[in-house]
Protein backbone atom coordinates (compact mmCIF):
# COMPACT_ATOMS: atom_id res chain seq x y z
CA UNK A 1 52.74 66.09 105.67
CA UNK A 2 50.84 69.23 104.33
CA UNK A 3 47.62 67.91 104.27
CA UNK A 4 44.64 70.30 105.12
CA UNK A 5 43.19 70.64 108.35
CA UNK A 6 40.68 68.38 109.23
CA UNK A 7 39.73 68.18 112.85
CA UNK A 8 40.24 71.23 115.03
CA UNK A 9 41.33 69.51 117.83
CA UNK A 10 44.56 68.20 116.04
CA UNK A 11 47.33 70.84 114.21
CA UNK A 12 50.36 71.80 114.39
CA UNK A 13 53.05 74.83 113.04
CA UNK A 14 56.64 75.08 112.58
CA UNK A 15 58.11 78.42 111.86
CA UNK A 16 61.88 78.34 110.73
CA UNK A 17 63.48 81.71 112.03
CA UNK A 18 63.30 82.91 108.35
CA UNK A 19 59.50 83.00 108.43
CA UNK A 20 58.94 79.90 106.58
CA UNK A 21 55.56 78.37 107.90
CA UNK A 22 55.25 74.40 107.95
CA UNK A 23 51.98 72.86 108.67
CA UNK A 24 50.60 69.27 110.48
CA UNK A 25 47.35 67.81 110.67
CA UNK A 26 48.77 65.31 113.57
CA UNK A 27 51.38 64.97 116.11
CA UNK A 28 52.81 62.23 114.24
CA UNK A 29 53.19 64.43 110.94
CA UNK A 30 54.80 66.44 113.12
CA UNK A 31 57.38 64.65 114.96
CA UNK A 32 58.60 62.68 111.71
CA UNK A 33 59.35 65.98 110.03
CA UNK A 34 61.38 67.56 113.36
CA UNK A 35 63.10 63.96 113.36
CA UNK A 36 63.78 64.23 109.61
CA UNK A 37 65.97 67.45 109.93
CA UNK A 38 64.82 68.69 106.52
CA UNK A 39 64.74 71.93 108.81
CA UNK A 40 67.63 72.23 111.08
CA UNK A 41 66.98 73.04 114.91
CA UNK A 42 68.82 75.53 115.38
CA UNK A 43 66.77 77.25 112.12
CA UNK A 44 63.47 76.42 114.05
CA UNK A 45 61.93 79.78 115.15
CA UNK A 46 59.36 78.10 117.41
CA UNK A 47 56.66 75.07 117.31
CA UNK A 48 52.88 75.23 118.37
CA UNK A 49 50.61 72.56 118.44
CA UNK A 50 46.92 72.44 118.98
CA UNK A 51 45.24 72.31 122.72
CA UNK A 52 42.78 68.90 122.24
CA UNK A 53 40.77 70.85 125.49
CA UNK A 54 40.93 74.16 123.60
CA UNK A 55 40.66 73.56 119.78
CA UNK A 56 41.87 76.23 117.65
CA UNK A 57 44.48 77.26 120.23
CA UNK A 58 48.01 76.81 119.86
CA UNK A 59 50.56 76.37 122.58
CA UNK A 60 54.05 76.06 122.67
CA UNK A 61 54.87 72.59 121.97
CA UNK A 62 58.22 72.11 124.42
CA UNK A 63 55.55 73.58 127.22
CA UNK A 64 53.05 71.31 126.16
CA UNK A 65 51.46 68.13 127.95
CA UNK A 66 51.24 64.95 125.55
CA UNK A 67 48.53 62.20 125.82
CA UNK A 68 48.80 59.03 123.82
CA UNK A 69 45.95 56.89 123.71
CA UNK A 70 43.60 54.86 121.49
CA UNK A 71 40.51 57.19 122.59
CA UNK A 72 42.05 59.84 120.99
CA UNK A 73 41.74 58.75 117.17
CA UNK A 74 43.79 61.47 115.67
CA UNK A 75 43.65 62.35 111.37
CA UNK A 76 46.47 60.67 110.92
CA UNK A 77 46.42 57.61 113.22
CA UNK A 78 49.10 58.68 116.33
CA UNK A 79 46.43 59.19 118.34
CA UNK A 80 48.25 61.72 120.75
CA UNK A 81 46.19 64.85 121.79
CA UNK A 82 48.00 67.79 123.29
CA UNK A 83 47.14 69.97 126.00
CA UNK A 84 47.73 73.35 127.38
CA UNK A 85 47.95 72.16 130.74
CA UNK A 86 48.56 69.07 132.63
CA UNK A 87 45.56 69.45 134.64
CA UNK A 88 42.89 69.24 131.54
CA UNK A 89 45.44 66.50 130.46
CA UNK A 90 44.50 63.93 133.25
CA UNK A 91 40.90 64.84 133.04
CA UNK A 92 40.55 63.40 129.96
CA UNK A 93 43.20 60.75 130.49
CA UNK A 94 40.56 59.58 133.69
CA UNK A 95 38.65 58.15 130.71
CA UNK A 96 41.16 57.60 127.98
CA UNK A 97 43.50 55.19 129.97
CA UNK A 98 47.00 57.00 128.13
CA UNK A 99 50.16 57.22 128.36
CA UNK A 100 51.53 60.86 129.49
CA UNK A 101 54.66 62.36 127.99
CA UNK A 102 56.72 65.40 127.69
CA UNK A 103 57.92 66.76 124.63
CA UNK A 104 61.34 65.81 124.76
CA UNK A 105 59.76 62.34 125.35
CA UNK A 106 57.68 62.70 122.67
CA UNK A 107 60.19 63.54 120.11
CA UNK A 108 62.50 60.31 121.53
CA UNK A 109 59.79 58.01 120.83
CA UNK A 110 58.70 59.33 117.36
CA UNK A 111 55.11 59.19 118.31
CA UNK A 112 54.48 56.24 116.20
């Protein structure tokens, strides 16, 4: 979506394996443009996303743990927070109530 970072806690990167930089302010943003193919995977140097627990610091996104819940009130409304590890991942689910999903999961469901 290339829309400027709002929220520290939310963010994401793709980086094509020719350098090109593509930027999210949400998961959703995000998933639609992997699921859009305007870059092709096998182009797709590597994707990080944001730690909600750690903001500012990216993670690989395939090693990342996804929660999805209304609590989390991301910028652009897909309200899925991402975490560097599963453990800070259930702490906050213990409040939040969320659903928990891998990235390959995550990409299936087009985190809508």
């Amino acid at each position: 979506c290339r829309m400027t970072l709002v929220d520290d806690r939310f963010g994401a990167e793709v980086v094509s394996s020719k350098g090109k930089i593509f930027k999210f302010d949400d998961t959703n943003c995000l998933i639609s443009f992997l699921n859009g193919g305007e870059v092709p995977e096998s182009e797709i140097a590597f994707c990080v996303i944001t730690d909600f627990a750690a903001p500012g610091v990216l993670v690989e996104a395939k090693s990342a743990f996804f929660l999805k819940s209304e609590m989390v009130r991301s910028p652009m409304a897909s309200n899925v927070a991402a975490f560097g590890s599963e453990e800070k991942m259930h702490e906050y689910n213990a409040e939040w109530s969320g659903v928990a999903y891998s990235w390959d999961e995550l990409l299936a469901s087009g985190a809508h």
